[in-house]
N, C-alpha and C. Protein backbone atom coordinates (compact mmCIF):
# COMPACT_ATOMS: atom_id res chain seq x y z
N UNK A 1 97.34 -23.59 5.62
CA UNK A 1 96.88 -22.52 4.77
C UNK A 1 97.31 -21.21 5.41
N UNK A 2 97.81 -20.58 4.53
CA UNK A 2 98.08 -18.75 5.24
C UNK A 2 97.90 -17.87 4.48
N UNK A 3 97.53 -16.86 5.46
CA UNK A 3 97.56 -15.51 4.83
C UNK A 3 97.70 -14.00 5.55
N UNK A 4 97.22 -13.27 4.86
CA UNK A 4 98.34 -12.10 5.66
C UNK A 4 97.93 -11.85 7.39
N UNK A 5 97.01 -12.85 8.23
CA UNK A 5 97.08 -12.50 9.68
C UNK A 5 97.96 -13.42 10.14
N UNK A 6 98.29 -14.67 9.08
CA UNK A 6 98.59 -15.67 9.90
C UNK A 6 98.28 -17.07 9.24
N UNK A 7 98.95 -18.09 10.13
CA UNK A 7 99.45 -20.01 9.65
C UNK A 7 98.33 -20.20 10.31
N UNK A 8 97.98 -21.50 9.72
CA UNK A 8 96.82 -22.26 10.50
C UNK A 8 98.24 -23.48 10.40
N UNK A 9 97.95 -23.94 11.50
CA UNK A 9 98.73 -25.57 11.51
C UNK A 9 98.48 -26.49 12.40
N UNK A 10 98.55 -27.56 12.13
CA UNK A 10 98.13 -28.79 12.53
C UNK A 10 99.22 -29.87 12.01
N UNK A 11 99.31 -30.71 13.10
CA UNK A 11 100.00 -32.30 13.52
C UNK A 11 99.48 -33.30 13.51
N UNK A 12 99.97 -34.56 13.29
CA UNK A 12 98.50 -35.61 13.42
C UNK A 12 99.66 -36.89 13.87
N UNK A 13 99.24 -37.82 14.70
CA UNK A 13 99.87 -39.07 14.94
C UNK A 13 98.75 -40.20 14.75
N UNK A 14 99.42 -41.16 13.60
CA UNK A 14 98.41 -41.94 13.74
C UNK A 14 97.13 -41.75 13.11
N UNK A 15 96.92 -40.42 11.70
CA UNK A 15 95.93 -39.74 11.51
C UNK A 15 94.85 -38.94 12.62
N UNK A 16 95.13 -39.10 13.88
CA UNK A 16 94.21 -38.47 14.86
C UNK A 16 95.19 -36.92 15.28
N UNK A 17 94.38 -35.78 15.35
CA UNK A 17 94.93 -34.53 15.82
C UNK A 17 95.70 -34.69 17.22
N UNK A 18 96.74 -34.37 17.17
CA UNK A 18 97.81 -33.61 18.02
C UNK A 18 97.39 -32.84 18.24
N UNK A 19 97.52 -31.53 17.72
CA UNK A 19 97.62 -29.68 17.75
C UNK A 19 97.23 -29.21 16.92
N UNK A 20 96.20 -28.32 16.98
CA UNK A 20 95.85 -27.15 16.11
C UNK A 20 95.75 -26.05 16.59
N UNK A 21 96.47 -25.21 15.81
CA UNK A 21 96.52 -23.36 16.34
C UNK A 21 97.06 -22.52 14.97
N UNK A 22 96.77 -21.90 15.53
CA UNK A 22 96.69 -20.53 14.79
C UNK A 22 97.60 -19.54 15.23
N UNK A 23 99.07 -19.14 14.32
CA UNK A 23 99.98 -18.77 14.99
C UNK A 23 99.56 -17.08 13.94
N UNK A 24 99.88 -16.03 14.91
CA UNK A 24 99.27 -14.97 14.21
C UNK A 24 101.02 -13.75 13.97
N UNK A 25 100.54 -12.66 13.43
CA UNK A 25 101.61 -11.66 13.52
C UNK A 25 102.17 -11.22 14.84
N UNK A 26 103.60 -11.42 15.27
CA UNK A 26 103.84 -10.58 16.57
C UNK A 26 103.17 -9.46 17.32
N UNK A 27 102.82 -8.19 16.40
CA UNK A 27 101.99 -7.58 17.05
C UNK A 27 100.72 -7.93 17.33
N UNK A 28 100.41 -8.96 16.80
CA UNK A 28 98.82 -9.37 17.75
C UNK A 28 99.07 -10.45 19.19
N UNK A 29 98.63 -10.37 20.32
CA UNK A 29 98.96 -11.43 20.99
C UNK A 29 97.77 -11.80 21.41
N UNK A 30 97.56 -12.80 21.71
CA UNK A 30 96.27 -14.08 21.66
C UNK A 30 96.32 -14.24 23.71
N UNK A 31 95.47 -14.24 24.31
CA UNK A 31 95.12 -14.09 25.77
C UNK A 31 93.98 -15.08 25.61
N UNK A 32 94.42 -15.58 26.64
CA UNK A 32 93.19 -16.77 27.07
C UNK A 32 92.14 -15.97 28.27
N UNK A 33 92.09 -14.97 28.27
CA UNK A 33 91.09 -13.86 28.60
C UNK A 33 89.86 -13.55 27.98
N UNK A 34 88.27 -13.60 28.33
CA UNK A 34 87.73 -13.33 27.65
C UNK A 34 87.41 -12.19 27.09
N UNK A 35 86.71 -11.37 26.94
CA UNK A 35 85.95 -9.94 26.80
C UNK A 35 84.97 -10.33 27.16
N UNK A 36 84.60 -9.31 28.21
CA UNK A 36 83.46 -9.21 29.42
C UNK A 36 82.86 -8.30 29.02
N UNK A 37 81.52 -8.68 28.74
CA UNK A 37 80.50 -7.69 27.70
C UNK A 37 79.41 -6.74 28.80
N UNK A 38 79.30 -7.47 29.95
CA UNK A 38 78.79 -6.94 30.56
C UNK A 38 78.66 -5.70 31.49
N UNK A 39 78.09 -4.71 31.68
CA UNK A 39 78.83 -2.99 31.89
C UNK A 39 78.32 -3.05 33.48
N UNK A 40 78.76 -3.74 34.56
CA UNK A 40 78.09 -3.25 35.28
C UNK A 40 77.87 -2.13 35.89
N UNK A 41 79.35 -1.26 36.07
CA UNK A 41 78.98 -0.36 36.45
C UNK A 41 77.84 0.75 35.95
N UNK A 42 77.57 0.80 34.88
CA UNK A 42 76.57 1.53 34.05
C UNK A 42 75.09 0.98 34.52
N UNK A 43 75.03 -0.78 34.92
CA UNK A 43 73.91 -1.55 35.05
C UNK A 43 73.62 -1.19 36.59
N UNK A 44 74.37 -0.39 37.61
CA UNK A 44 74.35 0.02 38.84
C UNK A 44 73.64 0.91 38.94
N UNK A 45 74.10 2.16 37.86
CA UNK A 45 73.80 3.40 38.10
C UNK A 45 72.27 3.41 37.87
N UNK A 46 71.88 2.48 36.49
CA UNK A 46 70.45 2.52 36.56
C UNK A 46 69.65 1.92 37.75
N UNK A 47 70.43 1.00 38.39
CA UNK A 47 69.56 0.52 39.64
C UNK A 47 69.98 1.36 40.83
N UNK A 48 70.38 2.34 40.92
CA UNK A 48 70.61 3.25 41.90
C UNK A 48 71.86 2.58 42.97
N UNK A 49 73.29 1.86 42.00
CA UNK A 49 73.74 1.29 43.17
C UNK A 49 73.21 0.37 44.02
N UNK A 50 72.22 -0.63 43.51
CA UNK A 50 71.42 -1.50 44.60
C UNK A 50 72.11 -3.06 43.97
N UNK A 51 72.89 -3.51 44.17
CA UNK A 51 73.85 -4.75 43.81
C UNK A 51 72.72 -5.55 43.57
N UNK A 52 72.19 -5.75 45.24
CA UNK A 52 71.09 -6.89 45.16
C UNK A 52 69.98 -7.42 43.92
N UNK A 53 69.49 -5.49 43.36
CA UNK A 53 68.48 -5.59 42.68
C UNK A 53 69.01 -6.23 41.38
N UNK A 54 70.27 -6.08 40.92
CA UNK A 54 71.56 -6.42 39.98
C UNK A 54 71.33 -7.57 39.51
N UNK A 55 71.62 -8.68 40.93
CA UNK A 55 71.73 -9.93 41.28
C UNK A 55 70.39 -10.75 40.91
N UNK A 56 69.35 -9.92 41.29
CA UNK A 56 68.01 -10.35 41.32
C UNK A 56 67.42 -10.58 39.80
N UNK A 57 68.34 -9.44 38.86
CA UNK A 57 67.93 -9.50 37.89
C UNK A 57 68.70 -10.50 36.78
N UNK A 58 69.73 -10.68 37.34
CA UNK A 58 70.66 -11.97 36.63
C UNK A 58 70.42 -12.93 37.12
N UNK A 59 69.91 -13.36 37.95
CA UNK A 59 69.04 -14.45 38.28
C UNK A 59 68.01 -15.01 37.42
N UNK A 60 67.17 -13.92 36.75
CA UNK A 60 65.98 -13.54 36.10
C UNK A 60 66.83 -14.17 34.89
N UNK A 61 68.08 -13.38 34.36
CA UNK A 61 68.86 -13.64 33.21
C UNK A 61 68.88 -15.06 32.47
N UNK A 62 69.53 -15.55 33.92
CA UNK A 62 69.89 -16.63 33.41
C UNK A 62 68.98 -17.84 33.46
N UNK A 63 67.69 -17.70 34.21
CA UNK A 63 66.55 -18.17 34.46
C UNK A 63 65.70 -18.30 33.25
N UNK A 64 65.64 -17.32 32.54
CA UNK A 64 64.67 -16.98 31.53
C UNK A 64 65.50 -17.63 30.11
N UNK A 65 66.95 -16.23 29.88
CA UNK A 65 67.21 -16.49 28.24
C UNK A 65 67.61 -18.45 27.36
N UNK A 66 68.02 -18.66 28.09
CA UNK A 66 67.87 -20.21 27.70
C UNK A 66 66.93 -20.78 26.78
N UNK A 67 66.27 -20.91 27.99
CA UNK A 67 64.49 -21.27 27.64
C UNK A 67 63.90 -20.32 26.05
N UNK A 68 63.78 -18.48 26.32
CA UNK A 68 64.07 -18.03 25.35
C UNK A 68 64.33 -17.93 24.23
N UNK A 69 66.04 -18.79 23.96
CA UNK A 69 66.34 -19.25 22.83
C UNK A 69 65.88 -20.36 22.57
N UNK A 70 65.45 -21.57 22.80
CA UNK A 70 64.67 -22.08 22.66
C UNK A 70 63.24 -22.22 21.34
N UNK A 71 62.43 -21.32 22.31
CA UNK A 71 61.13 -20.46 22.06
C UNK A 71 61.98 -20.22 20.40
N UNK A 72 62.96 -19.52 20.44
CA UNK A 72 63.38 -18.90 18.93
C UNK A 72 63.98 -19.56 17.74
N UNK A 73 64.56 -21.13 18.71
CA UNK A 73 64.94 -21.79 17.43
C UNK A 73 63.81 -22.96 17.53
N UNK A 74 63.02 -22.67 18.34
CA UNK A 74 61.98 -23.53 17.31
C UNK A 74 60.99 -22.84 16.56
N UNK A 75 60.94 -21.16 16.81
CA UNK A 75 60.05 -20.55 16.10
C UNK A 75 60.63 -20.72 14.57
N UNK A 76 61.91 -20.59 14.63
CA UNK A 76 62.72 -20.40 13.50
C UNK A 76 62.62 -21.86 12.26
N UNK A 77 63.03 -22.82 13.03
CA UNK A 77 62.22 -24.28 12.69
C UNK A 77 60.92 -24.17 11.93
N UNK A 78 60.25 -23.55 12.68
CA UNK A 78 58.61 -23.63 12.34
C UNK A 78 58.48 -22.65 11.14
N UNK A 79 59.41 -21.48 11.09
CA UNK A 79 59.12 -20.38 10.43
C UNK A 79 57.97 -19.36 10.56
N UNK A 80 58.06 -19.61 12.19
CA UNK A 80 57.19 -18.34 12.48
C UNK A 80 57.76 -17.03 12.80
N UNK A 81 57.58 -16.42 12.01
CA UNK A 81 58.70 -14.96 12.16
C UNK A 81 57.92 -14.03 13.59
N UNK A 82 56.74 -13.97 13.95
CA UNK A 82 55.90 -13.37 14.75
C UNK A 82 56.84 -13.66 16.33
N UNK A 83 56.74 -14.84 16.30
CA UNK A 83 57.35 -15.68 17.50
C UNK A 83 58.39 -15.77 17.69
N UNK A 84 59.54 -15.93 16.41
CA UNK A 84 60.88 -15.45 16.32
C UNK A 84 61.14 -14.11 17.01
N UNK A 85 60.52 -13.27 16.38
CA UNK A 85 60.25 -11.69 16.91
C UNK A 85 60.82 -11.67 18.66
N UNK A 86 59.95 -12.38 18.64
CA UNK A 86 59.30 -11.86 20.09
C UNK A 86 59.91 -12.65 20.97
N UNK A 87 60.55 -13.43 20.45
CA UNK A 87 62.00 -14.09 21.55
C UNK A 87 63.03 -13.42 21.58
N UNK A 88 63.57 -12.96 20.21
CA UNK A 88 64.71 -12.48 20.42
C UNK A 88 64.07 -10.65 21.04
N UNK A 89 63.56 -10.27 20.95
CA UNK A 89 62.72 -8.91 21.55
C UNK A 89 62.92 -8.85 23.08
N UNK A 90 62.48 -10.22 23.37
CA UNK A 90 62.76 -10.48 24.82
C UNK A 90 63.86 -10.32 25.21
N UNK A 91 64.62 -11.54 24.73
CA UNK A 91 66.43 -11.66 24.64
C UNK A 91 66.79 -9.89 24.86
N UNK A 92 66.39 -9.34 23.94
CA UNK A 92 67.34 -7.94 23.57
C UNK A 92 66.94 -7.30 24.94
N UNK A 93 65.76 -7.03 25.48
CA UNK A 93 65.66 -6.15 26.74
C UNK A 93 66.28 -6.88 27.62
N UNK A 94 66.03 -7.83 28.22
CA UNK A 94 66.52 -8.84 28.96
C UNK A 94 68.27 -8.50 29.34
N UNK A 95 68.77 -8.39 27.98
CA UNK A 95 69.72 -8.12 28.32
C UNK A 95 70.71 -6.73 28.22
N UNK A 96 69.62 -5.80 27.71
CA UNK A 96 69.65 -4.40 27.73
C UNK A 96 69.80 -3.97 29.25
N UNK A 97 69.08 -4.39 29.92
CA UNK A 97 69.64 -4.20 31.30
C UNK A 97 70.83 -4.04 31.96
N UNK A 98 71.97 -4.97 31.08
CA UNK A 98 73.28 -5.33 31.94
C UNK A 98 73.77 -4.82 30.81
N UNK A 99 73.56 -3.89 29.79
CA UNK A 99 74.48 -2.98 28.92
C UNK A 99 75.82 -3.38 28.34
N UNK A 100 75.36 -4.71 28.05
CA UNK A 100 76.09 -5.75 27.51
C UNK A 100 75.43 -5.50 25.52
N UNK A 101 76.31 -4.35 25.37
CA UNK A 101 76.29 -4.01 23.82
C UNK A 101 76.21 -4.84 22.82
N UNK A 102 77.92 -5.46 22.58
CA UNK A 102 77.65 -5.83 21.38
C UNK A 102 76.10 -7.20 21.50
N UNK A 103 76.02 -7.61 22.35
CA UNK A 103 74.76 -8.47 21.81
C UNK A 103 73.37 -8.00 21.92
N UNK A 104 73.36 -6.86 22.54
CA UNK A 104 72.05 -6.27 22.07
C UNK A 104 72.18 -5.70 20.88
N UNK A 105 73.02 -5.38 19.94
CA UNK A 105 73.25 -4.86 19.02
C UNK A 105 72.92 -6.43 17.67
N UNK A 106 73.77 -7.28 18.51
CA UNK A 106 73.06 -9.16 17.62
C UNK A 106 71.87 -8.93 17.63
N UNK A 107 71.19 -9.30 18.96
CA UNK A 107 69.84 -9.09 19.32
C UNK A 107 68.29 -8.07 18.02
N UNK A 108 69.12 -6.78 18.12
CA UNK A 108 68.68 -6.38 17.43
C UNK A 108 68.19 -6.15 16.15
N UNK A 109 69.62 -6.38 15.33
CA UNK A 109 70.00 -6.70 14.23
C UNK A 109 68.92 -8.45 13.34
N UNK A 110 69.46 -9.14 14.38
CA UNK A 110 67.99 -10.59 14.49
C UNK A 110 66.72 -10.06 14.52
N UNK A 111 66.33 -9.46 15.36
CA UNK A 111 64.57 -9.12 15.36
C UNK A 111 64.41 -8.07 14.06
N UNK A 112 65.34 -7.41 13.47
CA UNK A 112 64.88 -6.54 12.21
C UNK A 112 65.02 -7.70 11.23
N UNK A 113 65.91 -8.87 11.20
CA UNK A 113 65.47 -10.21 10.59
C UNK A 113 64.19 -10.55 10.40
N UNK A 114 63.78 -10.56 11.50
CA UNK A 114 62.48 -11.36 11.90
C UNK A 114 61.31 -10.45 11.26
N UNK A 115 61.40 -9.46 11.34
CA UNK A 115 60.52 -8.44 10.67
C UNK A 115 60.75 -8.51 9.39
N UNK A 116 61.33 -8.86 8.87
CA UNK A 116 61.68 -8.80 7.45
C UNK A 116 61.72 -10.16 7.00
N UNK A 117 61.34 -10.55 7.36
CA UNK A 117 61.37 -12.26 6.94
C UNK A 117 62.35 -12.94 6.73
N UNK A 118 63.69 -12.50 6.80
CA UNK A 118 64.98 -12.93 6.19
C UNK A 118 65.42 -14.34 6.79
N UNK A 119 64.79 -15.30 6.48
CA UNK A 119 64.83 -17.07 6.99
C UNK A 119 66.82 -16.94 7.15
N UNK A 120 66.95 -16.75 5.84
CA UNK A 120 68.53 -16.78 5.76
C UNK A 120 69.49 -16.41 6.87
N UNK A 121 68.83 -15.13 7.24
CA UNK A 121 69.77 -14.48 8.48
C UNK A 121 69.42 -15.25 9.98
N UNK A 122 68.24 -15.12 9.94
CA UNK A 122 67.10 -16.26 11.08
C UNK A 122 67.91 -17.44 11.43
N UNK A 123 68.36 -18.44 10.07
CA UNK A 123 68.57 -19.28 10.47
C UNK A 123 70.26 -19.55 11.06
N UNK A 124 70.82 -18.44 10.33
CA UNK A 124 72.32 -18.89 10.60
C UNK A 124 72.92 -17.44 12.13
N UNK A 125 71.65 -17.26 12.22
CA UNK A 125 71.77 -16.48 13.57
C UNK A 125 71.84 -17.56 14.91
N UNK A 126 70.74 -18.76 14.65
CA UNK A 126 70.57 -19.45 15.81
C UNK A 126 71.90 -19.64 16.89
N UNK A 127 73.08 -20.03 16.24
CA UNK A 127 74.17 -20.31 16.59
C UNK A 127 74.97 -19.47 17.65
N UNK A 128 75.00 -18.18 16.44
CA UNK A 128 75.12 -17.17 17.54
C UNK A 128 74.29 -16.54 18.92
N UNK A 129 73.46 -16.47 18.67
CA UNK A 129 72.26 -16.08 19.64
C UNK A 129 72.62 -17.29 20.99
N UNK A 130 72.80 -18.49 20.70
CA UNK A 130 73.32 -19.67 22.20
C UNK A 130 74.66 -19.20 22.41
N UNK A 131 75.32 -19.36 21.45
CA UNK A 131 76.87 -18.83 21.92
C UNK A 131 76.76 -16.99 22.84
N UNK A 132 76.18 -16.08 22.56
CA UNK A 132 75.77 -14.77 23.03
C UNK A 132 75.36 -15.17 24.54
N UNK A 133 74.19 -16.06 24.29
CA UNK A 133 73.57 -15.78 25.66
C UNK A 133 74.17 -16.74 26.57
N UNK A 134 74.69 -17.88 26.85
CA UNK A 134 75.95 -18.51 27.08
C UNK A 134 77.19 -17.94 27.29
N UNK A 135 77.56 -16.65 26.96
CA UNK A 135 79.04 -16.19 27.44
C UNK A 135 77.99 -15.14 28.42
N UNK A 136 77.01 -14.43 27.96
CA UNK A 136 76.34 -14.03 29.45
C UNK A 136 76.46 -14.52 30.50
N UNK A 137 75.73 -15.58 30.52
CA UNK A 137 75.27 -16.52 31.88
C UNK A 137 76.88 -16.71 32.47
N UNK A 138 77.72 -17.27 31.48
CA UNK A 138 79.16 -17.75 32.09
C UNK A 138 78.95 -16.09 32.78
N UNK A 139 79.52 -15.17 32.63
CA UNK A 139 79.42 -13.70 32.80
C UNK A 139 78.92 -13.67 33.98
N UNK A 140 78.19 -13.47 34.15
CA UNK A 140 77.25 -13.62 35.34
C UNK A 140 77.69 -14.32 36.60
N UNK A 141 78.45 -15.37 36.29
CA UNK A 141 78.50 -16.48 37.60
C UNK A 141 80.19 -16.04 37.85
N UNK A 142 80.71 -15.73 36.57
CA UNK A 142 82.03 -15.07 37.21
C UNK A 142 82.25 -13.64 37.97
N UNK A 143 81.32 -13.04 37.50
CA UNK A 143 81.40 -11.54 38.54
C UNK A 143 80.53 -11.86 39.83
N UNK A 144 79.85 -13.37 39.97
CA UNK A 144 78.96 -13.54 41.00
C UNK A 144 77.78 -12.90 40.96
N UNK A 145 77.51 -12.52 40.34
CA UNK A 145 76.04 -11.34 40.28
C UNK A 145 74.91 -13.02 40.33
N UNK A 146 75.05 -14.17 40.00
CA UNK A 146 74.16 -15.30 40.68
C UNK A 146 75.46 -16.51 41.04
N UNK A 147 74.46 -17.23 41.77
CA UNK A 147 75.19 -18.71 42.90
C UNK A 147 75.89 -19.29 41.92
N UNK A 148 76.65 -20.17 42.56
CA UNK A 148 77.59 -21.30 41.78
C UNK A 148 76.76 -22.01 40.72
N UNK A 149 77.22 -22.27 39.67
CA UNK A 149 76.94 -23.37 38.72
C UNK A 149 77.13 -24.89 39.27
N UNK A 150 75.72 -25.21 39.13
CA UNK A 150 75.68 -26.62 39.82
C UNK A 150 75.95 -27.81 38.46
């Protein structure tokens, strides 16, 4: 299928996938690089330059939001918007700290969900919200700000 960014294509041997990719316009080029959402230097200045306290708090990060989401997709399950709230509320400061934008901006955008009852947005948020807090944590263990992934 194509269109004006670009081919989708795929191979198959045997009916089982070979290759699939997505070949785009020359001027776009595709990097197996992520985007690193996280600001530390900005997340310094509020801790006065104290790395440690940094560390201490991505510790906290990755300790807590998990669990967190959790708390939110089963509030979401349940259809408790109160409790929904107040996970992703968490989520959003939590990670307001490390000035990691665009997902406090998700974050946000979800809890005015939750206030508004919007099941619809609630529910097809869940997805994103693990994928968000999951490229954090990865985040985290690659700038070292916490220990190896066991």
């Amino acid at each position: 299928m194509g269109n004006a960014a670009g081919t989708f294509s795929s191979d198959s041997i045997d009916g089982h996938f070979k290759i699939a990719f997505f070949q785009c316009e020359p001027i776009r080029k595709i990097t197996r690089k992520r985007v690193m959402t996280i600001n530390e230097v900005q997340a310094l200045e509020l801790l006065s330059g104290n790395r440690e306290l940094l560390k201490q708090l991505a510790t906290i990060f990755v300790e807590d939001s998990l669990p967190l989401v959790g708390v939110f997709e089963q509030a979401v399950d349940q259809k408790d918007a109160e409790k929904a709230g107040l996970a992703i509320h968490s989520l959003k400061g939590i990670t307001a700290t490390f000035f990691a934008e665009p997902e406090v901006s998700l974050f946000a955008s979800v809890e005015m969900a939750a206030n508004h009852l919007d099941w619809s947005r609630l529910s097809g948020a869940r997805h994103e919200i693990r994928v968000a807090v999951t490229a954090i944590v990865r985040e985290m263990y690659e700038r070292s700000l916490v220990g190896s992934a066991k």
